[in-house]
C-alpha atoms as a PDB file:
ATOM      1  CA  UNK A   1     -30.780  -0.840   4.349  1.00  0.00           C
ATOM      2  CA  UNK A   2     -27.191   0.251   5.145  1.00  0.00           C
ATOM      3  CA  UNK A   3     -25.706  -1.102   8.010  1.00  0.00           C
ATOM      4  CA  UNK A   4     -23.585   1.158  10.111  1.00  0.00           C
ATOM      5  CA  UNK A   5     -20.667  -0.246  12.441  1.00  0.00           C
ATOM      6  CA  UNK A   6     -21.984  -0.081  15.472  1.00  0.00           C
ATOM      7  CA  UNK A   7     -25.292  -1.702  14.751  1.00  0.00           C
ATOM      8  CA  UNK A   8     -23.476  -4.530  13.300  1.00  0.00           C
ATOM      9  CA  UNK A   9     -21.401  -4.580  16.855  1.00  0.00           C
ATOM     10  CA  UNK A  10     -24.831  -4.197  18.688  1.00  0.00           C
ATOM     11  CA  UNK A  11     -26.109  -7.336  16.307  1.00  0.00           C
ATOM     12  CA  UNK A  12     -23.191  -9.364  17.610  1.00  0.00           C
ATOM     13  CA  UNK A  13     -23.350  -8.202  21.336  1.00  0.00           C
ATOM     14  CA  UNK A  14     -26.882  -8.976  21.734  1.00  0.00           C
ATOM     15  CA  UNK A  15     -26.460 -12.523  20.206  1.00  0.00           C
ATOM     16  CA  UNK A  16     -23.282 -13.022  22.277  1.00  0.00           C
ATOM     17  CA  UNK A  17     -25.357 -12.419  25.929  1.00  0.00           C
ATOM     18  CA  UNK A  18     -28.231 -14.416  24.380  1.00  0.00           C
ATOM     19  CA  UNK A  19     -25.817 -17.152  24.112  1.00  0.00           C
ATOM     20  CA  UNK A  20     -23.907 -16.912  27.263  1.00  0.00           C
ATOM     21  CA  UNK A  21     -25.576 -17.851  30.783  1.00  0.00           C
ATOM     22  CA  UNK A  22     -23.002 -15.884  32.180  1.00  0.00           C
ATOM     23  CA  UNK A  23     -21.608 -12.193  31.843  1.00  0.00           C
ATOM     24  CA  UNK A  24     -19.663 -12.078  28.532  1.00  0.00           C
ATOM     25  CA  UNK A  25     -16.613 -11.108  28.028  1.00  0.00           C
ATOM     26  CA  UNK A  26     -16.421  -9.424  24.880  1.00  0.00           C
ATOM     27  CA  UNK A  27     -13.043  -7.898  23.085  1.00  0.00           C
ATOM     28  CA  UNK A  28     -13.108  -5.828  19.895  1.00  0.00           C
ATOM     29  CA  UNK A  29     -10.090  -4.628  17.817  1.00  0.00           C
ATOM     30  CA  UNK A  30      -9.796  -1.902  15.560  1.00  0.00           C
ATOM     31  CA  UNK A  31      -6.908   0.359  14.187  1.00  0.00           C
ATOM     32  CA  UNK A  32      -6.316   4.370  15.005  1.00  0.00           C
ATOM     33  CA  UNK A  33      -9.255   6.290  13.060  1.00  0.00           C
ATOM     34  CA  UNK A  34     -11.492   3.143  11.960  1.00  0.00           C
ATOM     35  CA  UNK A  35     -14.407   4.446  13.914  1.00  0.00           C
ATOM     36  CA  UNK A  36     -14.506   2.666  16.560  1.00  0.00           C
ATOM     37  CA  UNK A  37     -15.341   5.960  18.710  1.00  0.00           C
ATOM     38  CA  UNK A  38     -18.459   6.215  17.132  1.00  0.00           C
ATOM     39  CA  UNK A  39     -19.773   2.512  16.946  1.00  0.00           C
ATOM     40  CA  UNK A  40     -19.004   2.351  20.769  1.00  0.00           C
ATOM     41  CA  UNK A  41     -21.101   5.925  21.243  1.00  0.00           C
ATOM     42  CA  UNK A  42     -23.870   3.794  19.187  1.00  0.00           C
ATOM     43  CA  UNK A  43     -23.398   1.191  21.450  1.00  0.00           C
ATOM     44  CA  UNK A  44     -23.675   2.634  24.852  1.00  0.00           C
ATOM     45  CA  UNK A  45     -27.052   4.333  23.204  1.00  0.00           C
ATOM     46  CA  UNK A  46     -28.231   0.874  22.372  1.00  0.00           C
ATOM     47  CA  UNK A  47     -27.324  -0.716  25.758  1.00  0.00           C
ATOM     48  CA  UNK A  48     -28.567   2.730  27.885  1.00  0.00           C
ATOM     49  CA  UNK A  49     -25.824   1.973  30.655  1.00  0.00           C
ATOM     50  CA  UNK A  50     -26.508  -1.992  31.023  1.00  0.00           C
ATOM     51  CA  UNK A  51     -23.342  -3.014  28.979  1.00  0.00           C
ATOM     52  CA  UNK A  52     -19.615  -2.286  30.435  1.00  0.00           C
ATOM     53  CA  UNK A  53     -17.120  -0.338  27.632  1.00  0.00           C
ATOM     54  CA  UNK A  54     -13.209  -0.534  29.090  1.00  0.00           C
ATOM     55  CA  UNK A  55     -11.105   0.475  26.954  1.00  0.00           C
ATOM     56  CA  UNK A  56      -7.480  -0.496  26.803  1.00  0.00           C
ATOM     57  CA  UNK A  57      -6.180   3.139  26.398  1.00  0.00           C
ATOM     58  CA  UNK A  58      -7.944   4.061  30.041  1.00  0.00           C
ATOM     59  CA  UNK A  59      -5.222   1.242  31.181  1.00  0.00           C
ATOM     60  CA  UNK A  60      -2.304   2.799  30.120  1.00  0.00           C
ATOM     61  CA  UNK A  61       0.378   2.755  32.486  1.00  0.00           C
ATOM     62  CA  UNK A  62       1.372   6.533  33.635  1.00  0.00           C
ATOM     63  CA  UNK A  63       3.667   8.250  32.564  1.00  0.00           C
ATOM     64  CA  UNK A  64       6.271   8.034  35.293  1.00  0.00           C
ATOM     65  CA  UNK A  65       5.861   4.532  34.981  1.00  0.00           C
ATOM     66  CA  UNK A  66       6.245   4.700  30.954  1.00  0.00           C
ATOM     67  CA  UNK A  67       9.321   6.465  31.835  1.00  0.00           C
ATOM     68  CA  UNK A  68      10.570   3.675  34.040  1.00  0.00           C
ATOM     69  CA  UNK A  69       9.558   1.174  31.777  1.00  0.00           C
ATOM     70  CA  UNK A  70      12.126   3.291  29.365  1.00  0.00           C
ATOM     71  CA  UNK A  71      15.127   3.549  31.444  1.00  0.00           C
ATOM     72  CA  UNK A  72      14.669  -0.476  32.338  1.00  0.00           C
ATOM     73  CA  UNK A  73      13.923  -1.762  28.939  1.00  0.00           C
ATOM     74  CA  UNK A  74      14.463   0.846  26.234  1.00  0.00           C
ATOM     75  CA  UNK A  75      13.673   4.609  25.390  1.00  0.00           C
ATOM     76  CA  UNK A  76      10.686   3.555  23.077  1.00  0.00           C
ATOM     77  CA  UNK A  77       8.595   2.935  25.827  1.00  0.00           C
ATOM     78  CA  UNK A  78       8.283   5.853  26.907  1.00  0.00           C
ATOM     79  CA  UNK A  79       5.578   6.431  23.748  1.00  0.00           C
ATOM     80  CA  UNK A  80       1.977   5.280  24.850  1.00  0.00           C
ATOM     81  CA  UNK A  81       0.361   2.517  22.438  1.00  0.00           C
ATOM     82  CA  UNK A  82       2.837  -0.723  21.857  1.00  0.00           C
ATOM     83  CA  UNK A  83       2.003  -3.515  24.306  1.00  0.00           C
ATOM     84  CA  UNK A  84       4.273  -3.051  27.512  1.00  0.00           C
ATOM     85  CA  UNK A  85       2.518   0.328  28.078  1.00  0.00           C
ATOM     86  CA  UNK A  86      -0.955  -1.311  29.130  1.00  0.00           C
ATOM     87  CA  UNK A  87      -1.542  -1.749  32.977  1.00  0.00           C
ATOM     88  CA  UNK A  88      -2.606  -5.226  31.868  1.00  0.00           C
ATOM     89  CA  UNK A  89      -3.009  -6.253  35.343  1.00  0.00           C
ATOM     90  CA  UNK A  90      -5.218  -3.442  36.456  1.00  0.00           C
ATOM     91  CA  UNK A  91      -7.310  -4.605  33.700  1.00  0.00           C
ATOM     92  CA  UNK A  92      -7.865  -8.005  34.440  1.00  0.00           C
ATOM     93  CA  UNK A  93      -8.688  -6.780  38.101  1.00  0.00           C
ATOM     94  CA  UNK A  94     -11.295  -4.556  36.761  1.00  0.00           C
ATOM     95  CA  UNK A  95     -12.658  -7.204  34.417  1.00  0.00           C
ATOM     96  CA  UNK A  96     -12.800 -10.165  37.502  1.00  0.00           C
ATOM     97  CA  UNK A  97     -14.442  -7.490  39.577  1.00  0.00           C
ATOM     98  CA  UNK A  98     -17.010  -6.808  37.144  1.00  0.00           C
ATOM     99  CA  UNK A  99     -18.348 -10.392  36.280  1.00  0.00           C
ATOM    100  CA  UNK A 100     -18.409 -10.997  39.697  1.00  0.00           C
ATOM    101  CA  UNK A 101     -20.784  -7.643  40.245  1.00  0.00           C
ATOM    102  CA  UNK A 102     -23.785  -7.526  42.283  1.00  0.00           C
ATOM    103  CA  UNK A 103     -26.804  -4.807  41.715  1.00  0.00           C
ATOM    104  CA  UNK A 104     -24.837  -3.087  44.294  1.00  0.00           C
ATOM    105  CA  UNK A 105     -21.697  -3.001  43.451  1.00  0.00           C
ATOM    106  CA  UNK A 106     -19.936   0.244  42.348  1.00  0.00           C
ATOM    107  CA  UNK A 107     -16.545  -0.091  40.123  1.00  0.00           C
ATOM    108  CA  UNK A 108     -14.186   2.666  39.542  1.00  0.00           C
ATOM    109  CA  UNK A 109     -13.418   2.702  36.043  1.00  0.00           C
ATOM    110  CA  UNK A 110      -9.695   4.574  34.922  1.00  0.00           C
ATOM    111  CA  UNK A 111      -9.305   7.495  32.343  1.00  0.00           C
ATOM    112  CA  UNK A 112      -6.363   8.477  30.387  1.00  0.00           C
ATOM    113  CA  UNK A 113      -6.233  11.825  29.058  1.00  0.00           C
ATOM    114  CA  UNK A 114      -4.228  11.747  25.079  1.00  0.00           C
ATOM    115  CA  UNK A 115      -4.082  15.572  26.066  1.00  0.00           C
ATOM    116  CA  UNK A 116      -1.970  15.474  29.177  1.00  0.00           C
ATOM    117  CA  UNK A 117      -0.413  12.337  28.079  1.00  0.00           C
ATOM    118  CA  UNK A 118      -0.857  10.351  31.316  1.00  0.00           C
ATOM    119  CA  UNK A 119      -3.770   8.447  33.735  1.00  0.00           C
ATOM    120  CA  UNK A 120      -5.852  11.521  35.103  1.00  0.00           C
ATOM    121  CA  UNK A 121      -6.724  11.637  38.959  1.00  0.00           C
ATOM    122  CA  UNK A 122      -9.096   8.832  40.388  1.00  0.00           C
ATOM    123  CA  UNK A 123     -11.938  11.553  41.356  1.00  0.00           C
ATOM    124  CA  UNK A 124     -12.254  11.927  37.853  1.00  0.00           C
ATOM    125  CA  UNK A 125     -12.608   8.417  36.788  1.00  0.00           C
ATOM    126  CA  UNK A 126     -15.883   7.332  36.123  1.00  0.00           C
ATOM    127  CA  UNK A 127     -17.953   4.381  38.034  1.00  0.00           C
ATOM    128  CA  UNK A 128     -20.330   1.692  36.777  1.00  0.00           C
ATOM    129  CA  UNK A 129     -23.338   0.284  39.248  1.00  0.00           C
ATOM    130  CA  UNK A 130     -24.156  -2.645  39.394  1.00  0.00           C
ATOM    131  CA  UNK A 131     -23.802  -5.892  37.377  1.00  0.00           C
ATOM    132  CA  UNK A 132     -23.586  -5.343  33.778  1.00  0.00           C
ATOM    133  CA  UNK A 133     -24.765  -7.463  31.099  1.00  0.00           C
ATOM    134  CA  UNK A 134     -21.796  -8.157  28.859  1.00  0.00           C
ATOM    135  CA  UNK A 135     -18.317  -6.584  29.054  1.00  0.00           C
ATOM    136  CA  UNK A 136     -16.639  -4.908  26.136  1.00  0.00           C
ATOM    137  CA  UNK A 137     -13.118  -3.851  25.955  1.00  0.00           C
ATOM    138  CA  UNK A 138     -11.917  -2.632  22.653  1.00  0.00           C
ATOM    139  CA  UNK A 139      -8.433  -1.976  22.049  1.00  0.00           C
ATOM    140  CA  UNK A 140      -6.308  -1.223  18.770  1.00  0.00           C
ATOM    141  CA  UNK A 141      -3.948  -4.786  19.448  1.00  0.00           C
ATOM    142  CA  UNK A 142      -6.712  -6.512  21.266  1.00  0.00           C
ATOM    143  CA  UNK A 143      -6.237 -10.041  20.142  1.00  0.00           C
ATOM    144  CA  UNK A 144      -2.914  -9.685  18.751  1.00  0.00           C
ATOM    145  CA  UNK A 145      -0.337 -12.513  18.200  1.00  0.00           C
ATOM    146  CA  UNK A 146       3.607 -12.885  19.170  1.00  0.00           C
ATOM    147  CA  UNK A 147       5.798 -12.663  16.015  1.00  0.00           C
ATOM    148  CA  UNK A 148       5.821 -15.269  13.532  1.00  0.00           C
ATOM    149  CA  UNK A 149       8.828 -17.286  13.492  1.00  0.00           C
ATOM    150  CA  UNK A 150       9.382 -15.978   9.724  1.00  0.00           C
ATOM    151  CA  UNK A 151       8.468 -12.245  10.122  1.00  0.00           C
ATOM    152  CA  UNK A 152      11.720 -10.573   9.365  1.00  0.00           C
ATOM    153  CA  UNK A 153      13.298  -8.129  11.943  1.00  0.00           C
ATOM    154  CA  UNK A 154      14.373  -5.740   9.906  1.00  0.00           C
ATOM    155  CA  UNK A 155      13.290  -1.677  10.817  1.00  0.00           C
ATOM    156  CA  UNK A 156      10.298  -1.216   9.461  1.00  0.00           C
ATOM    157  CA  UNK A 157      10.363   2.814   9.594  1.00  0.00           C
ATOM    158  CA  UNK A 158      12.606   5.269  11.059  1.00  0.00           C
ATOM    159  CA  UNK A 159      11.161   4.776  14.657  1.00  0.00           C
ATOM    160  CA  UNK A 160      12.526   0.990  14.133  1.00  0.00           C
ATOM    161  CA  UNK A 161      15.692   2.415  13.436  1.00  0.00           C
ATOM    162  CA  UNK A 162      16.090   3.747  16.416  1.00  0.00           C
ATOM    163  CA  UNK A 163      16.197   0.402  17.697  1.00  0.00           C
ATOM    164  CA  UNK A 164      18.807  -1.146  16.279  1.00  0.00           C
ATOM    165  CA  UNK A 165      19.337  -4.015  19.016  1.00  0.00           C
ATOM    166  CA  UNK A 166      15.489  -5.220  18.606  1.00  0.00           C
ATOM    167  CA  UNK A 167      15.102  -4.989  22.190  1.00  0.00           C
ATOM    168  CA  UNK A 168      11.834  -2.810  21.845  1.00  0.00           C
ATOM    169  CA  UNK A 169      10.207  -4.886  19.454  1.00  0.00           C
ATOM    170  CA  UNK A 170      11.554  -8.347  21.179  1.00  0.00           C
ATOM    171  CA  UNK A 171       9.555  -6.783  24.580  1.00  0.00           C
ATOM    172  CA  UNK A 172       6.545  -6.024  22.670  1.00  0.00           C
ATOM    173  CA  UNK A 173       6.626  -9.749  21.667  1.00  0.00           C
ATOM    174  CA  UNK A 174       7.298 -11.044  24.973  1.00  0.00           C
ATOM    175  CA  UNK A 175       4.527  -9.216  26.859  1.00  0.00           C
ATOM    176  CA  UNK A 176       2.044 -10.260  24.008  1.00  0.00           C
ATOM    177  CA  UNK A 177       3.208 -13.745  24.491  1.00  0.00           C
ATOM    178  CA  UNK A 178       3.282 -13.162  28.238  1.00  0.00           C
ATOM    179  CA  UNK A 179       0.596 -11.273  30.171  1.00  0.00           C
ATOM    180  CA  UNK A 180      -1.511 -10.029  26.704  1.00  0.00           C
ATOM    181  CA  UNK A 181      -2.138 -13.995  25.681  1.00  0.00           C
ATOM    182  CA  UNK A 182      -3.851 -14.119  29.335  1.00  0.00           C
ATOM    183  CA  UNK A 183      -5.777 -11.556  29.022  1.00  0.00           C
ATOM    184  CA  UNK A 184      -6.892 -13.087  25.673  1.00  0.00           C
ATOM    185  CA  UNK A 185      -7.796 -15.806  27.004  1.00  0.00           C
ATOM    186  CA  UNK A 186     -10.202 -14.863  29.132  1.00  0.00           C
ATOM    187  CA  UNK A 187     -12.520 -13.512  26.188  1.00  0.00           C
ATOM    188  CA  UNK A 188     -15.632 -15.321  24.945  1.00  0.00           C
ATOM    189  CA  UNK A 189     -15.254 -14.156  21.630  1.00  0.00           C
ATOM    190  CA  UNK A 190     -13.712 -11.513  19.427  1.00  0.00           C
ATOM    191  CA  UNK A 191     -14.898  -8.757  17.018  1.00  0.00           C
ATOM    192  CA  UNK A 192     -11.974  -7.248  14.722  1.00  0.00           C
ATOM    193  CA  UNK A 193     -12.728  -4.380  12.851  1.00  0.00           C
ATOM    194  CA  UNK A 194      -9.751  -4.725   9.710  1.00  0.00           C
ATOM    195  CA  UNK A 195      -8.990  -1.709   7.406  1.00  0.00           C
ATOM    196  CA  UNK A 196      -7.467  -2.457   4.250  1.00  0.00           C
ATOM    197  CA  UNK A 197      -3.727  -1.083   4.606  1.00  0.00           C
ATOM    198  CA  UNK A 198      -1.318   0.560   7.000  1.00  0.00           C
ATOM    199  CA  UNK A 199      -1.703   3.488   4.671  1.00  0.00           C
ATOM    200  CA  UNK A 200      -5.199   3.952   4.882  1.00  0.00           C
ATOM    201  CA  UNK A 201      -5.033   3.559   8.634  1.00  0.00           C
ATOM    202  CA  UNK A 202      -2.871   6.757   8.245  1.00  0.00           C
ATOM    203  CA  UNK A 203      -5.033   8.538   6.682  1.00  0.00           C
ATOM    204  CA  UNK A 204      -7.793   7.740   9.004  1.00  0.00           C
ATOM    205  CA  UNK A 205      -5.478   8.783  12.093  1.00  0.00           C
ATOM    206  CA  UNK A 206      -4.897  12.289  10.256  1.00  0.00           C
ATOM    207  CA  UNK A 207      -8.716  12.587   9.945  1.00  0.00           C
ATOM    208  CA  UNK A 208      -8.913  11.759  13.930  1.00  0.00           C
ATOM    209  CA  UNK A 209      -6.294  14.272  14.580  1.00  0.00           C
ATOM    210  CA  UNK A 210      -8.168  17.176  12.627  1.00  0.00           C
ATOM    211  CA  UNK A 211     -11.438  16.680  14.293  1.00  0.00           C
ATOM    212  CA  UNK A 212      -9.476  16.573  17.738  1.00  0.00           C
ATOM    213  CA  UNK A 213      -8.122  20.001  16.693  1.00  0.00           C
ATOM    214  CA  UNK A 214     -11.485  20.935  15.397  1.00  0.00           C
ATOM    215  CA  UNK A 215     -10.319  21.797  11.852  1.00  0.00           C
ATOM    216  CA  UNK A 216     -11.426  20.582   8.765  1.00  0.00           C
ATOM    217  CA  UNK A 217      -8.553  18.228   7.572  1.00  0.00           C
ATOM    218  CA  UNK A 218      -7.040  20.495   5.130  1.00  0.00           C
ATOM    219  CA  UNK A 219      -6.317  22.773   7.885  1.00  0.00           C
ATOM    220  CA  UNK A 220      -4.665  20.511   9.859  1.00  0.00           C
ATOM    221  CA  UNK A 221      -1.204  22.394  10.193  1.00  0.00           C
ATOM    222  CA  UNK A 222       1.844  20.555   9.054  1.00  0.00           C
ATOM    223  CA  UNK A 223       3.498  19.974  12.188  1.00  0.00           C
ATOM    224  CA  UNK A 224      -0.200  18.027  13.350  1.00  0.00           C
ATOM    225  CA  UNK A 225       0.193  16.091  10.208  1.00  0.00           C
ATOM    226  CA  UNK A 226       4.374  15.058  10.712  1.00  0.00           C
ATOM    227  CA  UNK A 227       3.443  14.342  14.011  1.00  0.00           C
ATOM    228  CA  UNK A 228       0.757  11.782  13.433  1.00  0.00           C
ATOM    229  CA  UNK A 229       3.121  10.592  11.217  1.00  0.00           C
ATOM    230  CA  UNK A 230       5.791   9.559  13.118  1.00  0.00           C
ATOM    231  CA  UNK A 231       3.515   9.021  16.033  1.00  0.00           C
ATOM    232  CA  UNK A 232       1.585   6.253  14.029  1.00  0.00           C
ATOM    233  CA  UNK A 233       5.299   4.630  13.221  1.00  0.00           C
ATOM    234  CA  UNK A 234       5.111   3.151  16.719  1.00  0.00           C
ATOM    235  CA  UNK A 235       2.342   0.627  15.761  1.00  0.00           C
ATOM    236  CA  UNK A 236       3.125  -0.246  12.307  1.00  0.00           C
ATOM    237  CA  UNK A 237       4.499  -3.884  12.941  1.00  0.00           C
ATOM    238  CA  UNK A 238       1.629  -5.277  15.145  1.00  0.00           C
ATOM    239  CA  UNK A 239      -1.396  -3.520  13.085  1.00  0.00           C
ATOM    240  CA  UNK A 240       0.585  -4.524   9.694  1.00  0.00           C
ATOM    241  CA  UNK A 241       0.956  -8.171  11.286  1.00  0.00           C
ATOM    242  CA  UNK A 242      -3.074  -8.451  12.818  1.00  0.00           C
ATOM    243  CA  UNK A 243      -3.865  -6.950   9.070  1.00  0.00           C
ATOM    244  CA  UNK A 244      -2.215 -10.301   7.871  1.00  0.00           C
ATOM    245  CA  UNK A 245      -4.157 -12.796  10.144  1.00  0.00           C
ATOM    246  CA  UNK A 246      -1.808 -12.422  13.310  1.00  0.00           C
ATOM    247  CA  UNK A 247      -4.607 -12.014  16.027  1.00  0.00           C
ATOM    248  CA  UNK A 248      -6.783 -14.177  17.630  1.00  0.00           C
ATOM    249  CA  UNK A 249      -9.751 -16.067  15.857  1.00  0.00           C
ATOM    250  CA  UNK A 250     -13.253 -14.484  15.958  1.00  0.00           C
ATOM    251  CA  UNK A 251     -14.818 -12.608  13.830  1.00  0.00           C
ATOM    252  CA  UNK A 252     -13.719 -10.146  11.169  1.00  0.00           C
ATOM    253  CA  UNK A 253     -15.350  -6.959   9.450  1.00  0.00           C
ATOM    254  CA  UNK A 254     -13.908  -5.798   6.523  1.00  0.00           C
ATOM    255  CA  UNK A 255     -14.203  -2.354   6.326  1.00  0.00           C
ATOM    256  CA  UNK A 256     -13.114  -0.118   3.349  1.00  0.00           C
ATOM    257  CA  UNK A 257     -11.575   3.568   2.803  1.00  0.00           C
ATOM    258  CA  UNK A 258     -15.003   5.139   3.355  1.00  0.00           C
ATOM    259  CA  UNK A 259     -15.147   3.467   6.855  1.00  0.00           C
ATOM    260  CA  UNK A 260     -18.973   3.212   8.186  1.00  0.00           C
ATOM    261  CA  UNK A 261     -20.381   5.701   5.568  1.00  0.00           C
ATOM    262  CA  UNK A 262     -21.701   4.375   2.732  1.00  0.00           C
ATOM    263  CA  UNK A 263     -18.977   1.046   3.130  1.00  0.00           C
ATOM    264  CA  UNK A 264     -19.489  -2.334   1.511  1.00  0.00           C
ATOM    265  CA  UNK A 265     -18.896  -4.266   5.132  1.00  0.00           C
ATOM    266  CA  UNK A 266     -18.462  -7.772   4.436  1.00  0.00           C
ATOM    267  CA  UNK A 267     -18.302 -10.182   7.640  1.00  0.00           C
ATOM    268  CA  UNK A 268     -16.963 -13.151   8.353  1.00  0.00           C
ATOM    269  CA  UNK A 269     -17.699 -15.776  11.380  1.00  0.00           C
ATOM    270  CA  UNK A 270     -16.235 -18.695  12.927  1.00  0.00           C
ATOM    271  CA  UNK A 271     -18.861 -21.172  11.825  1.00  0.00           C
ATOM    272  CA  UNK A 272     -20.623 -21.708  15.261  1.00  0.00           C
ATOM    273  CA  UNK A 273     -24.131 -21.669  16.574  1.00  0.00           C
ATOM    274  CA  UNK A 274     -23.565 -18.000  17.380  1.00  0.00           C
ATOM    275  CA  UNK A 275     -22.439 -17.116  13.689  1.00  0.00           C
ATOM    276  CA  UNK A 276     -25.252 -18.720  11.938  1.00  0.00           C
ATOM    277  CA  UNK A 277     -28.076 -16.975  14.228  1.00  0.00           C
ATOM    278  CA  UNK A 278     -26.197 -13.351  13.321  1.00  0.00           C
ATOM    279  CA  UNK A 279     -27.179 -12.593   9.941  1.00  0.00           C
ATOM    280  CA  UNK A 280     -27.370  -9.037   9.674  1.00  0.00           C
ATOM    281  CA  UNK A 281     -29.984  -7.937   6.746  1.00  0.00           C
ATOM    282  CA  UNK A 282     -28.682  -5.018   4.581  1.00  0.00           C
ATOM    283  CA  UNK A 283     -27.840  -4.523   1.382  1.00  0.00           C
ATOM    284  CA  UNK A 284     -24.484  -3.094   2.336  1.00  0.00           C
ATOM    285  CA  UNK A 285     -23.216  -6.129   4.509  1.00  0.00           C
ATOM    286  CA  UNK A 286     -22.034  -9.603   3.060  1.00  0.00           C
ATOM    287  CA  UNK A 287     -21.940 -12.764   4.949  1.00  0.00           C
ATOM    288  CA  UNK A 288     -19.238 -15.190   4.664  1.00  0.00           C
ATOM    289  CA  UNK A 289     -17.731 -17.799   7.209  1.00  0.00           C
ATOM    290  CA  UNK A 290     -14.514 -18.972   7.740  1.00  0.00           C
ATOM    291  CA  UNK A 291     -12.584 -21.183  10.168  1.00  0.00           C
END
């Protein structure tokens, strides 16, 4: 049996409201182009509108305020993605409002359109009824960690040269220290999906970008390709730095170059009563804990 991503995520969810009396709060990770698009389409199949998806792009802050958030802090910011450009706020108020749901209550949920670059208007947003079983917010940096007092400041890429004070990367730091941590830390567990290298997470994002377009990837023009390029620059540090351990514990699925099809998925848990009910059958999944 070959396990896909999203049934392994559906394997976790339903364990995780088994073992929670209340509504659980649920946050999953995964880099640009790991399929996490897909697994969460499996997902909301599975779940048939009972389970709550927010995802942390739908909170971006909106462009004007991006561009604030530029001319206060530094030009960066003005690029979607690096922590700073998250309404975390909004978020959390969304999240409190949706535990607290009654069979009656109707929650306006934000969308960001990648197209138009910004928050779209709120009679386009979509609503959830009622109170959900488990809440799910995925993210590419959920669970991410402040700097290391060792990881070296030196520009990573051209987009880091850009920077040559630090301030943009010293703000990313200082939110995920900051309001990111407390978001965090309002999760009952966490699901990170890892991909074995930066590179490969490039690769991915160019694959993402051609089905977007609607070409088949060797079509992609040149310009799409340079652009994903530089674009993907932006989030090198933090996914390089959660690719080396620096996110929050939970669990981890390893997933290789051929992403869900055909992978070798190997899985590690935390080592509580949760992670020794999961245990996903499949010749294509390995088991391991960890602390």
């Amino acid at each position: 049996m070959t396990e896909t991503i999203g049934t392994l995520l559906t394997d976790w969810i339903e364990i995780q409201i088994q073992a929670h009396s209340d509504i659980p709060i649920l946050f999953v990770s995964g880099a640009q182009g790991i399929g996490k698009s897909t697994a969460l389409a499996e997902i909301e199949r599975h779940f048939d509108g009972r389970l709550v998806i927010l995802s942390l792009d739908d909170f971006y802050l909106t462009k004007a305020e991006r561009r604030a958030l530029a001319d206060r802090v530094h030009p960066l910011f003005e690029v979607r993605g690096p922590p700073g450009t998250h309404d975390i706020a909004f978020l959390r108020e969304t999240i409190g409002t949706l535990r607290h749901a009654t069979s009656e209550t109707k929650v306006e949920i934000p969308k960001f359109d990648k197209r138009i670059d910004d928050r779209i208007p709120k009679d386009h947003w979509t609503c959830f009824t009622g109170k959900p079983i488990a809440i799910l917010v995925e993210g590419w940096c959920i669970g991410a960690l402040p700097a290391p007092q060792d990881e070296p400041l030196s520009p990573l890429n051209t987009v880091e040269q850009s920077d040559p004070s630090g301030m943009w990367i010293r703000h990313q730091d200082t939110e995920l220290a900051g309001p990111y941590a407390a978001l965090w830390d309002i999760a009952d567990a966490f699901f990170h999906l890892s991909a074995p290298s930066f590179d490969q997470v490039f690769e991915w994002r160019v694959q993402q970008e051609a089905t977007t377009q609607g070409v088949a990837i060797d079509a992609l023009p040149q310009s799409k390709v340079d652009w994903v390029q530089t674009f993907i620059l932006h989030y090198e540090r933090i996914t390089k730095r959660m690719l080396s351990s620096g996110r929050r514990s939970g669990y981890v699925l390893q997933v290789d170059a051929n992403g869900a099809s055909g992978a070798k998925l190997a899985l590690e848990g935390s080592g509580d009563a949760v992670a020794a009910a999961w245990a996903p059958a499949g010749d294509a999944v390995a088991i391991a804990r960890s602390d």
